[in-house]
C-alpha atoms as a PDB file:
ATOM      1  CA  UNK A   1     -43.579  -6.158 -40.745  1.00  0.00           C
ATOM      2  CA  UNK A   2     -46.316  -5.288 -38.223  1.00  0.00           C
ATOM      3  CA  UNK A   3     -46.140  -5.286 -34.557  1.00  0.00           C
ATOM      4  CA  UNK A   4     -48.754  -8.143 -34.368  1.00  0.00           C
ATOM      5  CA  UNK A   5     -46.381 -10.509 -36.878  1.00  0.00           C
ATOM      6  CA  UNK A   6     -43.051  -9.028 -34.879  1.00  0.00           C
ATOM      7  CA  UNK A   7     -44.679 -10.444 -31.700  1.00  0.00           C
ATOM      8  CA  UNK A   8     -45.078 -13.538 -33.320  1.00  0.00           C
ATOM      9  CA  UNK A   9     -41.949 -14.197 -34.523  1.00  0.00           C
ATOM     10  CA  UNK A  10     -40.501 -13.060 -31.292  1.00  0.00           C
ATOM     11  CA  UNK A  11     -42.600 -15.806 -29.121  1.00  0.00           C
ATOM     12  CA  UNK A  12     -41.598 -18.229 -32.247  1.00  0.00           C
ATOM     13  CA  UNK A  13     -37.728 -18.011 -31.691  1.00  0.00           C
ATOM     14  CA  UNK A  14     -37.452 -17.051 -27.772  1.00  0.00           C
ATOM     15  CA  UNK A  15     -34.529 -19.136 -27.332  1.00  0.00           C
ATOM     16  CA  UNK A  16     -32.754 -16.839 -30.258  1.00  0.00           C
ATOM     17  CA  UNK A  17     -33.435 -13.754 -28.563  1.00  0.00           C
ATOM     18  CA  UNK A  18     -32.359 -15.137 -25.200  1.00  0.00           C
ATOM     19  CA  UNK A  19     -29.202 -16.180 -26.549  1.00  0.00           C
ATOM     20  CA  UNK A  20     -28.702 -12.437 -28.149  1.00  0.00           C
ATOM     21  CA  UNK A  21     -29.342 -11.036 -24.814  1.00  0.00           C
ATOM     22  CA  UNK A  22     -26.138 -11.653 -22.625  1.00  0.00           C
ATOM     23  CA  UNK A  23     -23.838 -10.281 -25.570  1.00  0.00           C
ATOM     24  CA  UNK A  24     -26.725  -6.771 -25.922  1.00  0.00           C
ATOM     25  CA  UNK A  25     -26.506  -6.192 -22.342  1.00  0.00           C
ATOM     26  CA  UNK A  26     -22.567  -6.847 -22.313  1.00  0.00           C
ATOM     27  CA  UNK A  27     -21.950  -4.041 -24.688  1.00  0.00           C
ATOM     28  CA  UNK A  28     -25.027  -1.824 -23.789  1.00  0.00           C
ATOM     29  CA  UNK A  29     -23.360  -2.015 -20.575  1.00  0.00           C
ATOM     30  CA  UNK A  30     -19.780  -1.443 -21.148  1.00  0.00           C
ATOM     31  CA  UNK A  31     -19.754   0.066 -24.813  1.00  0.00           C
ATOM     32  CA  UNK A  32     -22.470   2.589 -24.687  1.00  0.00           C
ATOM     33  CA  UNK A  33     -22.997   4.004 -21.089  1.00  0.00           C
ATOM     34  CA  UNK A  34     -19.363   5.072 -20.781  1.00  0.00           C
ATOM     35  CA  UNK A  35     -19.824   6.771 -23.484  1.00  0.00           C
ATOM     36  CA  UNK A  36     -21.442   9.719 -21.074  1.00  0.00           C
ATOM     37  CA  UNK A  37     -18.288  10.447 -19.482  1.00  0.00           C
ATOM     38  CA  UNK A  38     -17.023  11.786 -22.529  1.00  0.00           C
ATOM     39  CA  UNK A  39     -18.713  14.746 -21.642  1.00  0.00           C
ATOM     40  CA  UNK A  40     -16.589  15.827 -18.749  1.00  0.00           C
ATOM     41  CA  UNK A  41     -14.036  16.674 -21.448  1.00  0.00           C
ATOM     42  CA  UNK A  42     -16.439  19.400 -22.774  1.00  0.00           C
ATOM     43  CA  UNK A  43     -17.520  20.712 -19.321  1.00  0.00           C
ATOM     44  CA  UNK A  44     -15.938  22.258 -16.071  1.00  0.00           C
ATOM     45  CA  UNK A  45     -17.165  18.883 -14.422  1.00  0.00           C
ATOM     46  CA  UNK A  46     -17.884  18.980 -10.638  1.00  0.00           C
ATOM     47  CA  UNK A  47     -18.734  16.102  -9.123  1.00  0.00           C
ATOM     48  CA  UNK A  48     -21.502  16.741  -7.235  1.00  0.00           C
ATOM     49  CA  UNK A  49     -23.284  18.577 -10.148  1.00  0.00           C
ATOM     50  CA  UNK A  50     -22.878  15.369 -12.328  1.00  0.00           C
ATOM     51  CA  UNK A  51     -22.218  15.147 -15.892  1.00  0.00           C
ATOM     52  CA  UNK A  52     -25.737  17.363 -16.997  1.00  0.00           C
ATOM     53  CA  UNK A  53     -25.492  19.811 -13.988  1.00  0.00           C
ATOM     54  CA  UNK A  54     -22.291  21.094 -14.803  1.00  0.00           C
ATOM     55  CA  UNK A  55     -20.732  24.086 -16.572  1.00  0.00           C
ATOM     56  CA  UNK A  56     -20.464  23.505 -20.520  1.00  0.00           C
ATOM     57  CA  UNK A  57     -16.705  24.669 -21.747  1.00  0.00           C
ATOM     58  CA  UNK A  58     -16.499  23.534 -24.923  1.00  0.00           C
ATOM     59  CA  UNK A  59     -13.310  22.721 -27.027  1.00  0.00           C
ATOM     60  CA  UNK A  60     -11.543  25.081 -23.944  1.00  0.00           C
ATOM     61  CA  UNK A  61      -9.508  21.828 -22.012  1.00  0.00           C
ATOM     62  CA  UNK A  62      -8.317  20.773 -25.556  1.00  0.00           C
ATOM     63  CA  UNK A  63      -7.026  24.601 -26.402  1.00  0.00           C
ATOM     64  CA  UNK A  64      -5.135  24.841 -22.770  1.00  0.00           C
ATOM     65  CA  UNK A  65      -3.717  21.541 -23.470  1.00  0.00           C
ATOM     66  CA  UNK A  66      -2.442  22.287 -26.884  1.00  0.00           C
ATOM     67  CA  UNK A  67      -1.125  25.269 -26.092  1.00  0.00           C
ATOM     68  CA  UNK A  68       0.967  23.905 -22.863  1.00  0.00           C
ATOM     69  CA  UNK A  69       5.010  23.398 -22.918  1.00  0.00           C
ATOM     70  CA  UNK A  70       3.825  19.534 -22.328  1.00  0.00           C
ATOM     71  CA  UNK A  71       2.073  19.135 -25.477  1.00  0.00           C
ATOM     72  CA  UNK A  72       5.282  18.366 -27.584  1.00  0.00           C
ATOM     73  CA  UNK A  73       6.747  16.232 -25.315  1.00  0.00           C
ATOM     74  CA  UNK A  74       3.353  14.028 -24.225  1.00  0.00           C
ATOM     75  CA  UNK A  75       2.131  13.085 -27.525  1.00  0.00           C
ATOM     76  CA  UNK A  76       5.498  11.927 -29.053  1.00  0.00           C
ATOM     77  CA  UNK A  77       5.739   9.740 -25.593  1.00  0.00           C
ATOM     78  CA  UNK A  78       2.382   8.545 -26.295  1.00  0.00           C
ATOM     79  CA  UNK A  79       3.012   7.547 -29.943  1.00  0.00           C
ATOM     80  CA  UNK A  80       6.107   5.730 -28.874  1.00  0.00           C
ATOM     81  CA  UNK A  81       4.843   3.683 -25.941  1.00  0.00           C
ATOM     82  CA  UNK A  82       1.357   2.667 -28.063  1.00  0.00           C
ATOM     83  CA  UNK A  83       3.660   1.631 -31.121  1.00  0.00           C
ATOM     84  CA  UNK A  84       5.758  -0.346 -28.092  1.00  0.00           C
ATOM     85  CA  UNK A  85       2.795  -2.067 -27.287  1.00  0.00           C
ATOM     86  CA  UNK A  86       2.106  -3.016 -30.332  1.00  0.00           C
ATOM     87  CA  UNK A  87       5.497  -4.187 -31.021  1.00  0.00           C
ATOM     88  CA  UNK A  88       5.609  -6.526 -27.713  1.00  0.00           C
ATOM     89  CA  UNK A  89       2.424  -7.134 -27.114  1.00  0.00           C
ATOM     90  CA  UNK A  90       1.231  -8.601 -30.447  1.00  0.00           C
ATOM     91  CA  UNK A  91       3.847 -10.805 -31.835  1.00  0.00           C
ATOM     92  CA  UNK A  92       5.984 -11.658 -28.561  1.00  0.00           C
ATOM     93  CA  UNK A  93       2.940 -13.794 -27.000  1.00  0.00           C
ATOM     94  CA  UNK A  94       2.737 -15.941 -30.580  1.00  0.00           C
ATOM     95  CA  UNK A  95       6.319 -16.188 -30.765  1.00  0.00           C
ATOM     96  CA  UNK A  96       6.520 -17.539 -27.180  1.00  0.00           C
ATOM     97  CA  UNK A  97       3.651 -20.124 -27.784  1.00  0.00           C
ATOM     98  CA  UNK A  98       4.980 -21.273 -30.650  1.00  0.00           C
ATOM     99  CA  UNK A  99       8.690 -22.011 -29.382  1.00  0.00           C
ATOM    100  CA  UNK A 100       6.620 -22.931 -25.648  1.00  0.00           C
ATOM    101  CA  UNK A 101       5.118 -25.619 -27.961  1.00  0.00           C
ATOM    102  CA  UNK A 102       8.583 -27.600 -29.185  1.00  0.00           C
ATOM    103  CA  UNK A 103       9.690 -27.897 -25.326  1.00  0.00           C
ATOM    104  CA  UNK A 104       9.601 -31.415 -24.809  1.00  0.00           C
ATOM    105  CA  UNK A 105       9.584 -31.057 -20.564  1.00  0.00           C
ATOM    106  CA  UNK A 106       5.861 -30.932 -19.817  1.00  0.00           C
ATOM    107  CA  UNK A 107       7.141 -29.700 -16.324  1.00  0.00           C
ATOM    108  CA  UNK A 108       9.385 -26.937 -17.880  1.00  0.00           C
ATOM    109  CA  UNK A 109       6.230 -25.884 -20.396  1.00  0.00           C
ATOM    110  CA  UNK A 110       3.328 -25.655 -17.566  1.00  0.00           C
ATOM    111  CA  UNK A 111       6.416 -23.961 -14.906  1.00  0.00           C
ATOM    112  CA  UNK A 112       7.444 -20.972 -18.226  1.00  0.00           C
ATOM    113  CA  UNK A 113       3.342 -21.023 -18.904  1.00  0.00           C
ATOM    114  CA  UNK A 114       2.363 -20.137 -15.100  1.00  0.00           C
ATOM    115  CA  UNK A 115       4.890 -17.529 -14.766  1.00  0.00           C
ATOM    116  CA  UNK A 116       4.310 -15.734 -18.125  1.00  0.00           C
ATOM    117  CA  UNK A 117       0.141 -16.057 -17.505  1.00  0.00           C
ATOM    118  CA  UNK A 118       0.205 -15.265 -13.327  1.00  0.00           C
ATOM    119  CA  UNK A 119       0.465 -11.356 -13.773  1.00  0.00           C
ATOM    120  CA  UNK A 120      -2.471 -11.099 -15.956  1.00  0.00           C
ATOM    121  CA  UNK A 121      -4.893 -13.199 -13.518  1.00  0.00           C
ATOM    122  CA  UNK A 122      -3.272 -12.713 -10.055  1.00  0.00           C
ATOM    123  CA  UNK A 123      -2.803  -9.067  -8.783  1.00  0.00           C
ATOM    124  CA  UNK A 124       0.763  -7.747  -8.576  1.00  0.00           C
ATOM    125  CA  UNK A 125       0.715  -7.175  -4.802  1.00  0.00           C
ATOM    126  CA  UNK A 126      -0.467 -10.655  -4.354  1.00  0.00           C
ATOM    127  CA  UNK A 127       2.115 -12.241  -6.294  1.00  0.00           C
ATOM    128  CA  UNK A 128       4.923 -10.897  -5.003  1.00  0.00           C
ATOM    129  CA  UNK A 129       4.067 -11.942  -1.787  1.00  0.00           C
ATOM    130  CA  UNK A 130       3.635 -15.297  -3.107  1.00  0.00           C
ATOM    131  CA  UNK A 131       7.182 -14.975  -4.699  1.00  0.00           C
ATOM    132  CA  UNK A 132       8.727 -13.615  -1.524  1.00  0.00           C
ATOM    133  CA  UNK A 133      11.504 -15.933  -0.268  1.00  0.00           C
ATOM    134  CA  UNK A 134      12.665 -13.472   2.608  1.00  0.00           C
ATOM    135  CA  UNK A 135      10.895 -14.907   4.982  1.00  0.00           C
END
């Protein structure tokens, strides 16, 4: 296909493209472009050098760190609190929907829904505060 006939079909089905375009710039934005910051694990990064002004160190972080007393006792800790979220966080929300959904009290349901959902939409600080009763 030519760039003539590509510039056709692109003025053809506008709306198509338009409707691509939030979902490219959503992961251009946040899937690609962070990507950069990977490379202050390779470098002696310094802030006001930036990520291309600064010192290149190679795999030398990664040796120091798996060569540390720490080493044995972070990644075991890791592996256990990623397989706990996997264990709680994955089938504990389904199971609680699906026993939420045979509680006949439509008060009861939306009162056990607001208080499970509040800490993922409110901020922690901010909820507390709302749940204070010292006053």
């Amino acid at each position: 296909m030519n760039k003539k006939k590509l510039s056709v079909q692109m003025r053809r089905h506008w709306q198509l493209y338009l409707l691509i375009a939030p979902a490219f710039f959503y992961i251009a934005i946040f899937h690609y472009i962070p990507i950069y910051g990977l490379l202050g694990a390779f470098e002696n990064f310094k802030p006001y050098k930036g990520y291309f002004g600064s010192d290149w160190v190679g795999l030398q972080h990664f040796k120091k760190f798996f060569n540390t007393n720490a080493f044995a006792t972070v990644v075991p800790n890791t592996i256990k609190l990623s397989l706990y979220g996997l264990i709680a966080g994955f089938p504990l929300p389904i199971v609680l929907a699906i026993c939420l959904n045979y509680i006949p009290s439509l008060r009861f349901k939306k009162l056990v829904q607001n208080i499970t959902y509040a800490p993922h939409f409110i901020s922690l600080v901010v909820l507390v505060s709302i749940c204070d009763l010292t006053e």
